[in-house]
Structures are given as structure tokens and as C-alpha cells.
PDB file of N, CA and C in Angstrom:
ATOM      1  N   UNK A   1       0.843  -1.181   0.000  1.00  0.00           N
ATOM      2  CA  UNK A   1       0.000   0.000   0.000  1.00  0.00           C
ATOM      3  C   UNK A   1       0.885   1.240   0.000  1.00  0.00           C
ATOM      4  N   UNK A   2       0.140   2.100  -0.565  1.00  0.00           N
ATOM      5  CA  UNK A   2       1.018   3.467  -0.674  1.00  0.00           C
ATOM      6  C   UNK A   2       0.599   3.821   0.476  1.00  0.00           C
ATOM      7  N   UNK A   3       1.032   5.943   0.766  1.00  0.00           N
ATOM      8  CA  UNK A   3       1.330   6.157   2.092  1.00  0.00           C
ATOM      9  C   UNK A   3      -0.235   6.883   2.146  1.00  0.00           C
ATOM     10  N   UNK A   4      -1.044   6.455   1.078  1.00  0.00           N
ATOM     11  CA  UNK A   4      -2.586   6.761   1.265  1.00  0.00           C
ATOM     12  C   UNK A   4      -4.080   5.873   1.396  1.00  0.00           C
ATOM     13  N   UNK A   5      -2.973   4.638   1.431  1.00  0.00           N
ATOM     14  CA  UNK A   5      -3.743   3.357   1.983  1.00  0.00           C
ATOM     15  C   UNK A   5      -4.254   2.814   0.642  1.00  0.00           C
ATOM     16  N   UNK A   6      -4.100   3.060  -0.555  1.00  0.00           N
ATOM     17  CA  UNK A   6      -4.196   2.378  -2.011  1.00  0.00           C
ATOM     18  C   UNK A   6      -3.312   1.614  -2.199  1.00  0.00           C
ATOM     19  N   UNK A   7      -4.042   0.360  -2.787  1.00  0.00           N
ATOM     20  CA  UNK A   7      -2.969  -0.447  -3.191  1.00  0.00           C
ATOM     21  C   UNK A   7      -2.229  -0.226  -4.342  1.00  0.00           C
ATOM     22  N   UNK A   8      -0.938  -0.693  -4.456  1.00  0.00           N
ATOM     23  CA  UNK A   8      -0.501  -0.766  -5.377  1.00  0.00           C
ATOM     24  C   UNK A   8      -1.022  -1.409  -6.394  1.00  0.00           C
ATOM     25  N   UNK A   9      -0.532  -0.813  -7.924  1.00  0.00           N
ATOM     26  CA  UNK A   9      -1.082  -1.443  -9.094  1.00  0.00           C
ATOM     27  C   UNK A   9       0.609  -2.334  -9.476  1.00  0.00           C
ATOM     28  N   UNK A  10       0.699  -3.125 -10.144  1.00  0.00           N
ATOM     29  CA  UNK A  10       1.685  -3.762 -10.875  1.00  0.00           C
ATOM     30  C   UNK A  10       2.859  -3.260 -11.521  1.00  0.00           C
ATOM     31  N   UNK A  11       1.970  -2.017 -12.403  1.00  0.00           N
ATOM     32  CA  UNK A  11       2.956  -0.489 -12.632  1.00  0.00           C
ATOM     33  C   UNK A  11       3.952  -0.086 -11.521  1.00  0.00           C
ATOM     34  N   UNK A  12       2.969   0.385 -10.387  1.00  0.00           N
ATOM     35  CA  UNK A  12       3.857   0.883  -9.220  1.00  0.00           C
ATOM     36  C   UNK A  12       4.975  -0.160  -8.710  1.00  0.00           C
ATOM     37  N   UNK A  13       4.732  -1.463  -8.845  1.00  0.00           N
ATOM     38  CA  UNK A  13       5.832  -2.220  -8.249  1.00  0.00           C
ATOM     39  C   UNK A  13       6.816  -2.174  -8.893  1.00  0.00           C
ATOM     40  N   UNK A  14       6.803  -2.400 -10.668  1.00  0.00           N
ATOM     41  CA  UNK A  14       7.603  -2.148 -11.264  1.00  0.00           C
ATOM     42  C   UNK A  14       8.543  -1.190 -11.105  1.00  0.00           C
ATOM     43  N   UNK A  15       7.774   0.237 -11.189  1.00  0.00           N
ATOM     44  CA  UNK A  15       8.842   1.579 -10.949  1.00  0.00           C
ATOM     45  C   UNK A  15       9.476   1.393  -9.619  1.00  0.00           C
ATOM     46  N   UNK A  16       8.469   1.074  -8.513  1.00  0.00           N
ATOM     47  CA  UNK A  16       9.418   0.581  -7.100  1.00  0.00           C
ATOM     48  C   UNK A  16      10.744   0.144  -7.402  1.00  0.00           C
ATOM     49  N   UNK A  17      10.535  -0.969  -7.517  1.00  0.00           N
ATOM     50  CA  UNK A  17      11.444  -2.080  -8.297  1.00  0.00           C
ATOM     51  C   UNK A  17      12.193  -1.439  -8.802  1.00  0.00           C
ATOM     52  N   UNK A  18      12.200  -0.528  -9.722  1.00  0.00           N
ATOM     53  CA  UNK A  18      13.232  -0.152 -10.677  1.00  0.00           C
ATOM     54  C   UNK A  18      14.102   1.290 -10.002  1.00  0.00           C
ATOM     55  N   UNK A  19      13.348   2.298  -9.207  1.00  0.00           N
ATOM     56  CA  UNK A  19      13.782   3.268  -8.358  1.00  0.00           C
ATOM     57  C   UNK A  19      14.602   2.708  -8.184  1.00  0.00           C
ATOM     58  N   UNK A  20      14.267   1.609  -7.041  1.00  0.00           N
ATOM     59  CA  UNK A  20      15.133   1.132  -5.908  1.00  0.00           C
ATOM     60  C   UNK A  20      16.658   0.693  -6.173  1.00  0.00           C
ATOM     61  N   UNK A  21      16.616   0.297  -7.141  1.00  0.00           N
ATOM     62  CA  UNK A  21      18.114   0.156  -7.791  1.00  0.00           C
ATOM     63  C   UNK A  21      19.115   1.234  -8.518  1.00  0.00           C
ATOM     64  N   UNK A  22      18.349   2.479  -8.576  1.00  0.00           N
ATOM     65  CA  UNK A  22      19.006   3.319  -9.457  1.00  0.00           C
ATOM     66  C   UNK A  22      20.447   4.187  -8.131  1.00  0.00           C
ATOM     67  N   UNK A  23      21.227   4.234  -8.662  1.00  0.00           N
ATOM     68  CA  UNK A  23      22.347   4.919  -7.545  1.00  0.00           C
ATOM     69  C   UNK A  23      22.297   6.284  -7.399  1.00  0.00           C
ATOM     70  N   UNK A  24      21.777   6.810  -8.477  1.00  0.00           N
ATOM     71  CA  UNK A  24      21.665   8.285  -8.332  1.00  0.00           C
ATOM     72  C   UNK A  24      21.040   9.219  -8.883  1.00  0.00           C
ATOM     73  N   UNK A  25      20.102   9.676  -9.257  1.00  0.00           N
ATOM     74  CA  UNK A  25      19.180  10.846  -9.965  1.00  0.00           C
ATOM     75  C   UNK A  25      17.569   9.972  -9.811  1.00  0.00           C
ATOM     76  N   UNK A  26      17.394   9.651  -8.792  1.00  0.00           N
ATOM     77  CA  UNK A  26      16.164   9.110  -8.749  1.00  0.00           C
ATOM     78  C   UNK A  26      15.098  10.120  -9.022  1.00  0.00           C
ATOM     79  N   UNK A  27      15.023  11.589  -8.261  1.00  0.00           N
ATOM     80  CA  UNK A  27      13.856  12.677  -9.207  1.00  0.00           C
ATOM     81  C   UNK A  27      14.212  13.096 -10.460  1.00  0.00           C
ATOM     82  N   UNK A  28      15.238  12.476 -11.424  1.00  0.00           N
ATOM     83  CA  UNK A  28      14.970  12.738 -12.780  1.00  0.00           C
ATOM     84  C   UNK A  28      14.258  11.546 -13.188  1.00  0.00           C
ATOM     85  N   UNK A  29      14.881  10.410 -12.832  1.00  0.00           N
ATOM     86  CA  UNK A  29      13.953   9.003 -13.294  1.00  0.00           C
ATOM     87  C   UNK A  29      12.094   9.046 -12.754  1.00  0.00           C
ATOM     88  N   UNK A  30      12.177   9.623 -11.693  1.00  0.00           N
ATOM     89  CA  UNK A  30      10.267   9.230 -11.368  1.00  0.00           C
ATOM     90  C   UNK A  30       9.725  10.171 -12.195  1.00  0.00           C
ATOM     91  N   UNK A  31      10.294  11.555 -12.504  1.00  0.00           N
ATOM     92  CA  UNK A  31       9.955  12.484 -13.711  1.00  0.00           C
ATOM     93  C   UNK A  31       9.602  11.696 -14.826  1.00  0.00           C
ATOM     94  N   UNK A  32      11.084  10.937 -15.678  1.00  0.00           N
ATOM     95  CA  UNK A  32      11.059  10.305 -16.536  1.00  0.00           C
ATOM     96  C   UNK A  32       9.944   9.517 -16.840  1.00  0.00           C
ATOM     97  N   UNK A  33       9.164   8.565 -15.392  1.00  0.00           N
ATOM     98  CA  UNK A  33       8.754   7.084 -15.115  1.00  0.00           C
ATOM     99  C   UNK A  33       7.297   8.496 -15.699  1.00  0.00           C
ATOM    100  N   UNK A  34       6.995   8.786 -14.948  1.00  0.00           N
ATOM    101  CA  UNK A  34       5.444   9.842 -15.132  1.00  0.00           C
ATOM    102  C   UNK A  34       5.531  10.303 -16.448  1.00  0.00           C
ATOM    103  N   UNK A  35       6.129  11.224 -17.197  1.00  0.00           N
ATOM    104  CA  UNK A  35       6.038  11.146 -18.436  1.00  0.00           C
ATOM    105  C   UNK A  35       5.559  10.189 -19.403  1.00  0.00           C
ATOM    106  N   UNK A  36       6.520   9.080 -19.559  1.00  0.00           N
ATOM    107  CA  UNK A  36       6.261   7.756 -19.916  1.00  0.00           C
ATOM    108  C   UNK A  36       4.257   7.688 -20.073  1.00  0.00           C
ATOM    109  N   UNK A  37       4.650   7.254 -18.768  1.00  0.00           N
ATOM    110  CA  UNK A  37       3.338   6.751 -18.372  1.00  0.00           C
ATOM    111  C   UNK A  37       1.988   7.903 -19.050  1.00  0.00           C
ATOM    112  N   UNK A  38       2.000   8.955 -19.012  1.00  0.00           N
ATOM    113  CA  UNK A  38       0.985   9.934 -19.509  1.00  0.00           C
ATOM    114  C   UNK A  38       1.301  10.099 -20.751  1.00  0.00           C
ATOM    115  N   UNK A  39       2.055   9.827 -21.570  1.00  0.00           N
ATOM    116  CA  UNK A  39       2.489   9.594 -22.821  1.00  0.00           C
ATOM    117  C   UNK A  39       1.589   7.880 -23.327  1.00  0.00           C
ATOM    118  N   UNK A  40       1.949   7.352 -23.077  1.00  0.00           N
ATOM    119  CA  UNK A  40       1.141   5.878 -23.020  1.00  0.00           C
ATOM    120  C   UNK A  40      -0.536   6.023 -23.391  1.00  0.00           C
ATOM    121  N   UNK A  41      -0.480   6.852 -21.843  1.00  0.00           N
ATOM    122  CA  UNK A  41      -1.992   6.620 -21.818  1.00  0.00           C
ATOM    123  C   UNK A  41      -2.418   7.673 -22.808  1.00  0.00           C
ATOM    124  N   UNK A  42      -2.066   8.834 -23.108  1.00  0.00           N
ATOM    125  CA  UNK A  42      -2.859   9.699 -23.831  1.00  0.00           C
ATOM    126  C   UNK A  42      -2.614   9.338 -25.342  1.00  0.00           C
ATOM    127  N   UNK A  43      -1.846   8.728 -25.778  1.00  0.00           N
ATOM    128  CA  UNK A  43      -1.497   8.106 -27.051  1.00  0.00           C
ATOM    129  C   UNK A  43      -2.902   7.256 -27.106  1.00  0.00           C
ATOM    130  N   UNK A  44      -2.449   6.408 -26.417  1.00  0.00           N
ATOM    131  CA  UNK A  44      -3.690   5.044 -26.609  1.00  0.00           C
ATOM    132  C   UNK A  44      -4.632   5.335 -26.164  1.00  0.00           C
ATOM    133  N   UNK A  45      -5.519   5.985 -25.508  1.00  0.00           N
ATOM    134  CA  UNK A  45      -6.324   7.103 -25.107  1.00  0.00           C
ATOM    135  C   UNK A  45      -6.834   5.528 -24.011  1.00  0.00           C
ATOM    136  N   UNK A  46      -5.986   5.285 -23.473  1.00  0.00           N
ATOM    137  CA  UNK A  46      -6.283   3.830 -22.388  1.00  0.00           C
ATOM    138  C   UNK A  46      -5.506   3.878 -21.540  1.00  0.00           C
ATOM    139  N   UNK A  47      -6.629   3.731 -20.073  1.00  0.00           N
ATOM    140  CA  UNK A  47      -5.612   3.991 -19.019  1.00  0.00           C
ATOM    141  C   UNK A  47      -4.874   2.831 -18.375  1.00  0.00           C
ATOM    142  N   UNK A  48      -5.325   1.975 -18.890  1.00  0.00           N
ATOM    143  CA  UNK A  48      -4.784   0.276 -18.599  1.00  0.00           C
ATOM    144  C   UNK A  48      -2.986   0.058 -19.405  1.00  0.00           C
ATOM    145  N   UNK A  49      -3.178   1.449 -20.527  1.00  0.00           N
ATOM    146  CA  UNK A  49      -2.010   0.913 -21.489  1.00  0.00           C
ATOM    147  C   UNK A  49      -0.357   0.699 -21.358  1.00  0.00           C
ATOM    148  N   UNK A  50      -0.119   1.569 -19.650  1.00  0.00           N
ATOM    149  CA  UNK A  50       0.966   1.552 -19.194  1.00  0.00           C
ATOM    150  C   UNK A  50       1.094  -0.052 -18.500  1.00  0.00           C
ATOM    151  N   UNK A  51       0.297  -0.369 -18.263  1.00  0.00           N
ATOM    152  CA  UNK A  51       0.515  -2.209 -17.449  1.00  0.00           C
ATOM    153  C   UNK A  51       0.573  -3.333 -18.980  1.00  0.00           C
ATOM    154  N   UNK A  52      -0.285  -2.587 -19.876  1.00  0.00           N
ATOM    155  CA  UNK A  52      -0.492  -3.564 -21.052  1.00  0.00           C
ATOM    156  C   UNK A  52       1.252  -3.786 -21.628  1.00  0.00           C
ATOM    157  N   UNK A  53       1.759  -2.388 -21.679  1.00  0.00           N
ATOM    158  CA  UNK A  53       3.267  -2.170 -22.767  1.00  0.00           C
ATOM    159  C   UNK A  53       4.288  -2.769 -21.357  1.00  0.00           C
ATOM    160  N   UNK A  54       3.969  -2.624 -20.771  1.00  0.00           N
ATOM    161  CA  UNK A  54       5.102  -3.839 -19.378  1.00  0.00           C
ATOM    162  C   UNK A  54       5.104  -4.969 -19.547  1.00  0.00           C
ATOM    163  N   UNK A  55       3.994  -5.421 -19.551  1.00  0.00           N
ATOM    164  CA  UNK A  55       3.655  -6.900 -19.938  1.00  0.00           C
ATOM    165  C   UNK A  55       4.226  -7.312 -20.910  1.00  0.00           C
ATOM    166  N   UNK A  56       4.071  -6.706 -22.503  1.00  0.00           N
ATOM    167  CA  UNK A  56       4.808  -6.550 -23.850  1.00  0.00           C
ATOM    168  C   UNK A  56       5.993  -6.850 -23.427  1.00  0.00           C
ATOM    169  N   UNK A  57       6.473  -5.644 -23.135  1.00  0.00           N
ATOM    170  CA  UNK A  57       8.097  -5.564 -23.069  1.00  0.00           C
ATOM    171  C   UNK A  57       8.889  -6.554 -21.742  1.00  0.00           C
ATOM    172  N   UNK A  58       8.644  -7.212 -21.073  1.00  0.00           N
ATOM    173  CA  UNK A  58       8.972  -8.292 -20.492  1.00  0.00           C
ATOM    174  C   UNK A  58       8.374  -9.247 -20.843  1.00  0.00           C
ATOM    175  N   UNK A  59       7.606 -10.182 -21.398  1.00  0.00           N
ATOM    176  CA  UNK A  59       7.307 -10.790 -22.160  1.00  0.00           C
ATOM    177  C   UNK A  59       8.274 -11.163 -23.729  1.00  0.00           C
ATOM    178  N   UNK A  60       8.825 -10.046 -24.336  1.00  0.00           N
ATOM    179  CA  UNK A  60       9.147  -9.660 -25.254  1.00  0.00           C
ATOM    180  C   UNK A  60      11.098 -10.187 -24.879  1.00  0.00           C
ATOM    181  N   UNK A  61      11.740  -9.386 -24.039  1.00  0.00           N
ATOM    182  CA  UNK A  61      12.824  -9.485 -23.111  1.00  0.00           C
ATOM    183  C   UNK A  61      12.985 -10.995 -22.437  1.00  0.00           C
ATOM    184  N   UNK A  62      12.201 -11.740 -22.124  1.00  0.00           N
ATOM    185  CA  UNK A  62      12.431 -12.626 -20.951  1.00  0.00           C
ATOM    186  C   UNK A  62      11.454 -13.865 -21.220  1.00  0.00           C
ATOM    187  N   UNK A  63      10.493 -14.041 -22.008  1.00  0.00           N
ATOM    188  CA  UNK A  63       9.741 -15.137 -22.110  1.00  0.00           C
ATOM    189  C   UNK A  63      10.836 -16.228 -23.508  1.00  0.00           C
ATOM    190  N   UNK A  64      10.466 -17.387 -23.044  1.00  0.00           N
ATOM    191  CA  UNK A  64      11.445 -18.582 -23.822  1.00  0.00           C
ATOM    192  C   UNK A  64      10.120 -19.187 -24.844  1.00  0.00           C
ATOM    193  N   UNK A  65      10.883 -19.397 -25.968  1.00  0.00           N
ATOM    194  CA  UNK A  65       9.605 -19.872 -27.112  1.00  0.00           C
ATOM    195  C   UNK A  65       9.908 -21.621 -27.434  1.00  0.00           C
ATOM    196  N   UNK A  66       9.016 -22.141 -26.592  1.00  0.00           N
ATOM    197  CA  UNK A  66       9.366 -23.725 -26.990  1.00  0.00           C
ATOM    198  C   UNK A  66       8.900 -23.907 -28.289  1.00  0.00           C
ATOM    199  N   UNK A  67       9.405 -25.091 -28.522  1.00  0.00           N
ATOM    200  CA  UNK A  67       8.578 -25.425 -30.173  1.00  0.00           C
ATOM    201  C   UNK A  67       8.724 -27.028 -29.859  1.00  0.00           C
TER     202      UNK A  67
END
């Protein structure tokens, strides 16, 4: 939960996740991370579309293709 008693969405863990490792300019990256994200959604005029293109792109990165 955030510090307003909402849960986290999948998004947020991600950027968690990804903050948490950065060594140094973390308020240029959550800048960066928000941009992104309102870029996404107002493109695709969908507010789901920032969890949809995560999914993509790890999926894309990290899933193995049996045959």
C-alpha cells in the first residue's frame, strides 16, 4: 500500500522495483517514469495501457519460445 492506503497497481511495483536500484538521480527518473506513463496513456487514449506495454516488453525481453 502506498502512504494513502491504495494499493498498489503492478505499474507501481515495477517503478518501485526499478527506483530502488538506481544509484543516483532518482527525481529525474520518477519524472522520466510519469512522463512515460501519460504519454502511453494519452497516445492510446487507455488507461490500462501503461501495465499492457510492461507486460509486452517483459514478455518480449524474458519469455522462452518452446517449439
Amino acid at each position: 500500500m502506498n502512504d494513502r492506503g491504495a494499493r498498489l497497481t503492478p505499474v507501481d511495483l515495477v517503478k518501485s522495483f526499478l527506483l530502488s536500484h538506481a544509484q543516483s538521480g532518482e527525481e529525474k527518473l520518477n519524472e522520466a517514469w510519469r512522463r512515460m506513463l501519460a504519454e502511453l496513456t494519452s497516445v492510446r487514449g487507455d488507461a490500462d495501457a501503461p501495465r499492457k506495454f510492461l507486460k509486452s516488453a517483459f514478455l518480449a525481453r524474458y519469455a522462452t519460445l518452446h517449439a
